[in-house]
Structures are given as structure tokens and as C-alpha cells.
PDB file of N, CA and C in Angstrom:
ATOM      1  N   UNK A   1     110.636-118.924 106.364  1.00  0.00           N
ATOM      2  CA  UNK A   1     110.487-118.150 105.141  1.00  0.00           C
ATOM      3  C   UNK A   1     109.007-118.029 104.737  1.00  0.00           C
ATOM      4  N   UNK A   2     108.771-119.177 104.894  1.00  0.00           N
ATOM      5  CA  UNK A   2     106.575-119.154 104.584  1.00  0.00           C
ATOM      6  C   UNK A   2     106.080-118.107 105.352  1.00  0.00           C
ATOM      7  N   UNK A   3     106.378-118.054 106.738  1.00  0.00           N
ATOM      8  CA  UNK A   3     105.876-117.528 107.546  1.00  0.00           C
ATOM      9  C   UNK A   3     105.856-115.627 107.313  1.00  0.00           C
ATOM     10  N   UNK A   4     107.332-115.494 106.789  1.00  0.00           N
ATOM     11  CA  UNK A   4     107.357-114.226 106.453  1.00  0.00           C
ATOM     12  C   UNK A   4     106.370-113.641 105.462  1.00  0.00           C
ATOM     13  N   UNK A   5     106.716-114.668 104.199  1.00  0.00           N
ATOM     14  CA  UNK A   5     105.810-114.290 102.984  1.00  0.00           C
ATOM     15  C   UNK A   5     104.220-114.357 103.528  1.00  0.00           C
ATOM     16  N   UNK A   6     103.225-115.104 104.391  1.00  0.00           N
ATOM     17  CA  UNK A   6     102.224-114.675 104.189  1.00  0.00           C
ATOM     18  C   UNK A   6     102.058-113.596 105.429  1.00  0.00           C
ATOM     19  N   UNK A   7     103.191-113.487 106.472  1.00  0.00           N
ATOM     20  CA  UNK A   7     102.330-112.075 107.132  1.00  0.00           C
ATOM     21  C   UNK A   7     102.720-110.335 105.802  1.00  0.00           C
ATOM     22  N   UNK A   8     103.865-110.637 105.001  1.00  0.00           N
ATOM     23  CA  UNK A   8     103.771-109.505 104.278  1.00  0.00           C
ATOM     24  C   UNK A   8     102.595-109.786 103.251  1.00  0.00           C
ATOM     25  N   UNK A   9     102.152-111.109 102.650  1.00  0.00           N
ATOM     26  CA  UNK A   9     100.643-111.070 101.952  1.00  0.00           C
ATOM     27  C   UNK A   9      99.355-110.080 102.832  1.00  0.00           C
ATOM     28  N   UNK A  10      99.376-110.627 103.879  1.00  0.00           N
ATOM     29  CA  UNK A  10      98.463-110.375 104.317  1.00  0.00           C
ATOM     30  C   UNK A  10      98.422-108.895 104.915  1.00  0.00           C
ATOM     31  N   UNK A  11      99.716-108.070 105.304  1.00  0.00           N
ATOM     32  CA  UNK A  11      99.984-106.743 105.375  1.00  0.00           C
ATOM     33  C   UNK A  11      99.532-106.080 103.812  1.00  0.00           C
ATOM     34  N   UNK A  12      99.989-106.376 102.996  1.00  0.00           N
ATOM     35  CA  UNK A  12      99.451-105.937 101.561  1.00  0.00           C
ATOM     36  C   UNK A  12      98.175-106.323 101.361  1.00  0.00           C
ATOM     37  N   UNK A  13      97.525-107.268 101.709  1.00  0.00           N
ATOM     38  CA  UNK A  13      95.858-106.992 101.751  1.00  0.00           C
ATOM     39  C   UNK A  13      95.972-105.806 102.564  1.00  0.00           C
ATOM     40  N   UNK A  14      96.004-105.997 103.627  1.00  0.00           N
ATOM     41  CA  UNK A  14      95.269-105.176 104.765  1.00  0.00           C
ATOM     42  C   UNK A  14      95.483-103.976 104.148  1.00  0.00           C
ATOM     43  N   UNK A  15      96.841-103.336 103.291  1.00  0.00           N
ATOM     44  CA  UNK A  15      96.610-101.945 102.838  1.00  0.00           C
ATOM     45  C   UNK A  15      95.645-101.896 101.783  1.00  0.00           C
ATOM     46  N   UNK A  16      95.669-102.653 101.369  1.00  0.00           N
ATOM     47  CA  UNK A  16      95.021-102.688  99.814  1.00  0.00           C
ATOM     48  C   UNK A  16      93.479-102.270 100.123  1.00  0.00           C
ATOM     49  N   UNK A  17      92.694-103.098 101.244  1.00  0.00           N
ATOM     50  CA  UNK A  17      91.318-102.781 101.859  1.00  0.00           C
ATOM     51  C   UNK A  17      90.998-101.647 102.663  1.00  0.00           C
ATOM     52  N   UNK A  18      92.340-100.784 102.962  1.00  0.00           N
ATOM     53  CA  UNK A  18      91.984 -99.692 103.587  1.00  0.00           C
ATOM     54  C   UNK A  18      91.273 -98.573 102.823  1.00  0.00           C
ATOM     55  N   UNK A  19      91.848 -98.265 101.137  1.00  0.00           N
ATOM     56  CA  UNK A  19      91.530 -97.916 100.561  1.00  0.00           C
ATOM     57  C   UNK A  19      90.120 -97.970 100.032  1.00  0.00           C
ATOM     58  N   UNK A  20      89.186 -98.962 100.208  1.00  0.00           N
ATOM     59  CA  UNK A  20      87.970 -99.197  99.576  1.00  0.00           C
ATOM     60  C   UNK A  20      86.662 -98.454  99.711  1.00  0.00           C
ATOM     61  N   UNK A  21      86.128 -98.315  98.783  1.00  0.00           N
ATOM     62  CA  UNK A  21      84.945 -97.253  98.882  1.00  0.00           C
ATOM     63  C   UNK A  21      83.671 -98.132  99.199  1.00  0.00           C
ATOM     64  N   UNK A  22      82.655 -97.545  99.657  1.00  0.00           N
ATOM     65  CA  UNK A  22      81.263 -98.376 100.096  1.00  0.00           C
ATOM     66  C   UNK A  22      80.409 -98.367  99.022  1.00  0.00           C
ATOM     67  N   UNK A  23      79.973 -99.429  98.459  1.00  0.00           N
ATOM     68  CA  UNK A  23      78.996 -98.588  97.273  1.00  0.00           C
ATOM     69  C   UNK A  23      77.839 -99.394  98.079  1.00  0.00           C
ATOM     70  N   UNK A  24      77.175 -98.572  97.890  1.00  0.00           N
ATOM     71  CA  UNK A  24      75.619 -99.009  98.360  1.00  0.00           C
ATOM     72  C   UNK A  24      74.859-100.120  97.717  1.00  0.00           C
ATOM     73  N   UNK A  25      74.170-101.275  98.374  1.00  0.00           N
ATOM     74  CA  UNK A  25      73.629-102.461  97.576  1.00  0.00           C
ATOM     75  C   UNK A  25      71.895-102.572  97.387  1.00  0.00           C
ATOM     76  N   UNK A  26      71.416-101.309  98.125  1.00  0.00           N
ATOM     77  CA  UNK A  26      70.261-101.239  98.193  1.00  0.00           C
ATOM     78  C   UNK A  26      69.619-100.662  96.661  1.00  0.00           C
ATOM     79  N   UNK A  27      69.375-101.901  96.166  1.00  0.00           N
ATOM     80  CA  UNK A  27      68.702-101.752  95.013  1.00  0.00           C
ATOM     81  C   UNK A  27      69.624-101.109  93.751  1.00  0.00           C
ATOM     82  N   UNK A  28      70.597-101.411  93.851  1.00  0.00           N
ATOM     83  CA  UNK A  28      71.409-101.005  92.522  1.00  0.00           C
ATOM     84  C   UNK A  28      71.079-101.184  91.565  1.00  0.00           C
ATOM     85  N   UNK A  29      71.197-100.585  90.436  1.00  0.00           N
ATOM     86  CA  UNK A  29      70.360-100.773  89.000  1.00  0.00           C
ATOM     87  C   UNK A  29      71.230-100.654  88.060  1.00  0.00           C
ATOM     88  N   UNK A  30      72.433 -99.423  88.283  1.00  0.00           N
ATOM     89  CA  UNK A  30      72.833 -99.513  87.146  1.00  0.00           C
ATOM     90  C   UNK A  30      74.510 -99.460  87.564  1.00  0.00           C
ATOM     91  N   UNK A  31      75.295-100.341  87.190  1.00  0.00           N
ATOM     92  CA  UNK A  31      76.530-100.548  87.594  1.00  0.00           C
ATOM     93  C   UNK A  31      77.557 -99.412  86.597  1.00  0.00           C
ATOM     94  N   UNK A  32      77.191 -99.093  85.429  1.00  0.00           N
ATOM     95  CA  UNK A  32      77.464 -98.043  84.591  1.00  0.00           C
ATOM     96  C   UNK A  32      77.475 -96.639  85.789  1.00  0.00           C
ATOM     97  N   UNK A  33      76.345 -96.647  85.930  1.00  0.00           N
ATOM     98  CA  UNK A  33      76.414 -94.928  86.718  1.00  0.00           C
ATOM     99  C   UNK A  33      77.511 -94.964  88.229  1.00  0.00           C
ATOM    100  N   UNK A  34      77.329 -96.281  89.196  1.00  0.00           N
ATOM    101  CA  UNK A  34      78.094 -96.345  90.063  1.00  0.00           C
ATOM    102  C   UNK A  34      79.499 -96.160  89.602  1.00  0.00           C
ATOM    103  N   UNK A  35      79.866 -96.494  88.516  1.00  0.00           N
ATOM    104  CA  UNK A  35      81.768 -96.864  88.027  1.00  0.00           C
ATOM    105  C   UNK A  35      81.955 -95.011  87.740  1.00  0.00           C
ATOM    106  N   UNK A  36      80.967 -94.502  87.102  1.00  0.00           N
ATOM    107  CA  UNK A  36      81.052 -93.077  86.823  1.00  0.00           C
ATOM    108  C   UNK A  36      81.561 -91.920  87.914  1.00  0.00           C
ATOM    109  N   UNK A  37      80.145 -92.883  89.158  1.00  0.00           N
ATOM    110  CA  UNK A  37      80.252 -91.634  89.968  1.00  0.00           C
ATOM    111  C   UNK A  37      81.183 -92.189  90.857  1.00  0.00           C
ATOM    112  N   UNK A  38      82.007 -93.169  91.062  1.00  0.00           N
ATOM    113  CA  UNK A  38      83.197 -93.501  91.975  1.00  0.00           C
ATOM    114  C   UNK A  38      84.140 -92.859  91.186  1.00  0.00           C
ATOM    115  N   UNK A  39      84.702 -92.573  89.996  1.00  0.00           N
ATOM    116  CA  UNK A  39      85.631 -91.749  89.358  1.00  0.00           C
ATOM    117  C   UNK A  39      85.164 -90.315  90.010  1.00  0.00           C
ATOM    118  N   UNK A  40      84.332 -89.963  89.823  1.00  0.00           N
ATOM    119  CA  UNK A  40      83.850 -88.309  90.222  1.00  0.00           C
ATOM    120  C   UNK A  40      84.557 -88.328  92.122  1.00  0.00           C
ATOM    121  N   UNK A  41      83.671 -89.379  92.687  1.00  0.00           N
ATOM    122  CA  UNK A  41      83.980 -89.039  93.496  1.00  0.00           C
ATOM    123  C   UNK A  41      85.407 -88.983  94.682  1.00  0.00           C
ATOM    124  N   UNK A  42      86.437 -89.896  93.549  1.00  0.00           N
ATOM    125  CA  UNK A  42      88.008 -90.048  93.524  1.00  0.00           C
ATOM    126  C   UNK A  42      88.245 -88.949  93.683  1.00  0.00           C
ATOM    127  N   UNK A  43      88.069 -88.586  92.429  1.00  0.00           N
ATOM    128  CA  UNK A  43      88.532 -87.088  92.241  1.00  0.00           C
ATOM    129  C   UNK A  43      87.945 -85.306  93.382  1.00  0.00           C
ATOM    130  N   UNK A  44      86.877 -85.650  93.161  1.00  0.00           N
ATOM    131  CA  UNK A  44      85.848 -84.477  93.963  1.00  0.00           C
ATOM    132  C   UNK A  44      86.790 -84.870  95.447  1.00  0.00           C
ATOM    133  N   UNK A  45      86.384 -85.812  96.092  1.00  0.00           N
ATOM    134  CA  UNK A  45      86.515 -86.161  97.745  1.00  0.00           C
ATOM    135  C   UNK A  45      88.227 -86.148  97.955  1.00  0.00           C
ATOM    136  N   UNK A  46      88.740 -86.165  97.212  1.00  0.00           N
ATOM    137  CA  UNK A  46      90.424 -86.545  97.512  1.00  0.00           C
ATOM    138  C   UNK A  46      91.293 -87.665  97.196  1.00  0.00           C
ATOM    139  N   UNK A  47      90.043 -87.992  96.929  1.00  0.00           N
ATOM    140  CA  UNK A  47      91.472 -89.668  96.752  1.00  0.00           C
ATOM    141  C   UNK A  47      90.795 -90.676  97.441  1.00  0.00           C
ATOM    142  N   UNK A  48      91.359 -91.917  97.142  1.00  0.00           N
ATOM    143  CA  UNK A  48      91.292 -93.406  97.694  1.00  0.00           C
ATOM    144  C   UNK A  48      90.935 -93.077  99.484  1.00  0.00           C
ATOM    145  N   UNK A  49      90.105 -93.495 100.320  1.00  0.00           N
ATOM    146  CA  UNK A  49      89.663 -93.236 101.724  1.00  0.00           C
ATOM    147  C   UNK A  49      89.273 -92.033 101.750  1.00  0.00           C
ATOM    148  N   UNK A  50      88.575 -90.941 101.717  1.00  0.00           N
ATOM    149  CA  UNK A  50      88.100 -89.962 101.482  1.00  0.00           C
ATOM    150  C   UNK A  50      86.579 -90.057 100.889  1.00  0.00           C
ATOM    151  N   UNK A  51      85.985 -90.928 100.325  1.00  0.00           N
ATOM    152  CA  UNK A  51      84.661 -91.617 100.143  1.00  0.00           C
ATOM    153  C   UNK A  51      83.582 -92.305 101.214  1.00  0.00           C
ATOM    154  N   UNK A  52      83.021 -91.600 101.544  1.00  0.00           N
ATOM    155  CA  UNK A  52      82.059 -92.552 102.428  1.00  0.00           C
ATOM    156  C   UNK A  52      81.468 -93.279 101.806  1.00  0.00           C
ATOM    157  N   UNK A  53      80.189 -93.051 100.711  1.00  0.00           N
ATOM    158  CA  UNK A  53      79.889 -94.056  99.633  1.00  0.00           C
ATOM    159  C   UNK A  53      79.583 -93.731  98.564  1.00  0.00           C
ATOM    160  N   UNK A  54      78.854 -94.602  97.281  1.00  0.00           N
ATOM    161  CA  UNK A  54      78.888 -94.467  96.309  1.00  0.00           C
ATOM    162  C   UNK A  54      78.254 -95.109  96.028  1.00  0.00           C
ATOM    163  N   UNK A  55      76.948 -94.142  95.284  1.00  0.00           N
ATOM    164  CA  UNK A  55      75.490 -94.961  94.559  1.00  0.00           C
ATOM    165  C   UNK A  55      74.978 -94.859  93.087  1.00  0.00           C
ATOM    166  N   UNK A  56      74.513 -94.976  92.930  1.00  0.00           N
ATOM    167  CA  UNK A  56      73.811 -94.830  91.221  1.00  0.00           C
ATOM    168  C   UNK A  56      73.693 -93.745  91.212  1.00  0.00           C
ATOM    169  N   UNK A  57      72.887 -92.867  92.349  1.00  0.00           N
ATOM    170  CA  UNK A  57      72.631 -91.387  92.267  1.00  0.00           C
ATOM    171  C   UNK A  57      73.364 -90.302  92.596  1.00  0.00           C
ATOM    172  N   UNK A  58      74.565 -90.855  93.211  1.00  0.00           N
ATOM    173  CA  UNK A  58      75.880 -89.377  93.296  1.00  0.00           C
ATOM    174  C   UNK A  58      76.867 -90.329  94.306  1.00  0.00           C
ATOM    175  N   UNK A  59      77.234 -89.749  95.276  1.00  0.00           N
ATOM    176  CA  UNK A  59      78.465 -90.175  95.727  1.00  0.00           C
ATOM    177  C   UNK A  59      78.316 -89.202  97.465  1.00  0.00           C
ATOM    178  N   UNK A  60      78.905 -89.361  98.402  1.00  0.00           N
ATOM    179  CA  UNK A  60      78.808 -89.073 100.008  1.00  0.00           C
ATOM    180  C   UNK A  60      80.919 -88.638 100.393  1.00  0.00           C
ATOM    181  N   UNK A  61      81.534 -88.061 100.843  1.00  0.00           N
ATOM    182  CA  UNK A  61      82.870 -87.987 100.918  1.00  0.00           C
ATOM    183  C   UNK A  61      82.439 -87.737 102.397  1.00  0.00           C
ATOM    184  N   UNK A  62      83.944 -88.195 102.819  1.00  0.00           N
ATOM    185  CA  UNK A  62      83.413 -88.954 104.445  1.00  0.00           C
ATOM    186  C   UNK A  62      83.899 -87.046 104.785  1.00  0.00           C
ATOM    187  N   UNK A  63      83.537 -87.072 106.340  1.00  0.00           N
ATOM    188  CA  UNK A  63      83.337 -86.159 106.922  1.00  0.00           C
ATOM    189  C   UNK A  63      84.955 -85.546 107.288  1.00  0.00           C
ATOM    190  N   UNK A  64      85.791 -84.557 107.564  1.00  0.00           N
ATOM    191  CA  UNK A  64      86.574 -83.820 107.969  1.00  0.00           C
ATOM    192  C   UNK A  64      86.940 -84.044 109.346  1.00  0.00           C
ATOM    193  N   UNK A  65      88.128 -84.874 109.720  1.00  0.00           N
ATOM    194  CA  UNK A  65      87.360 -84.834 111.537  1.00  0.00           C
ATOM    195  C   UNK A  65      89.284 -84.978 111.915  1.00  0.00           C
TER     196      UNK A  65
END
């Protein structure tokens, strides 16, 4: 029974991290503008995986492929 419960834990991480956006760490300044432009770029790029990254100064949506 243990055994079950942590491979479905760990299946529910693994989806949970597929979703995640990159925010850039090079010199971040303002954590206000990043939270802004990850909403923008939710929305703009498509949704959750559809983000390449996300900085203080705008946002990147991954490529079409």
C-alpha cells in the first residue's frame, strides 16, 4: 500500500513540474514585475508549458514545433 501511495506522490509531482515556467535569476530586481509578467505571459503564450521564460522585463513563449 506505501508503495502505491508514493509512486502516485511522485507521478503528481512529476505532473505538477511539467507545468513550470523559467524565470530568469540573472540579476532579478523586482519580484513584483516578474509575478505581473508571468500572468501576461499565461495568458499571451497559452497556458501553463507554453512559456519559455520570464523576467522583470517581459516574458519569451517557447517556440511552435
Amino acid at each position: 500500500m506505501k508503495t502505491k501511495l508514493a509512486i502516485a506522490a511522485a507521478a503528481l509531482s512529476l505532473t505538477t513540474l511539467a507545468g513550470c515556467i523559467h524565470v530568469s535569476d540573472d540579476g532579478v530586481s523586482n519580484l513584483d514585475e516578474i509575478a505581473i509578467n508571468t500572468e501576461t505571459a499565461l495568458r499571451v503564450c497559452g497556458g501553463e508549458g507554453t512559456v519559455a521564460e520570464v523576467t522583470d522585463d517581459g516574458f519569451e513563449c517557447k517556440d511552435d514545433e
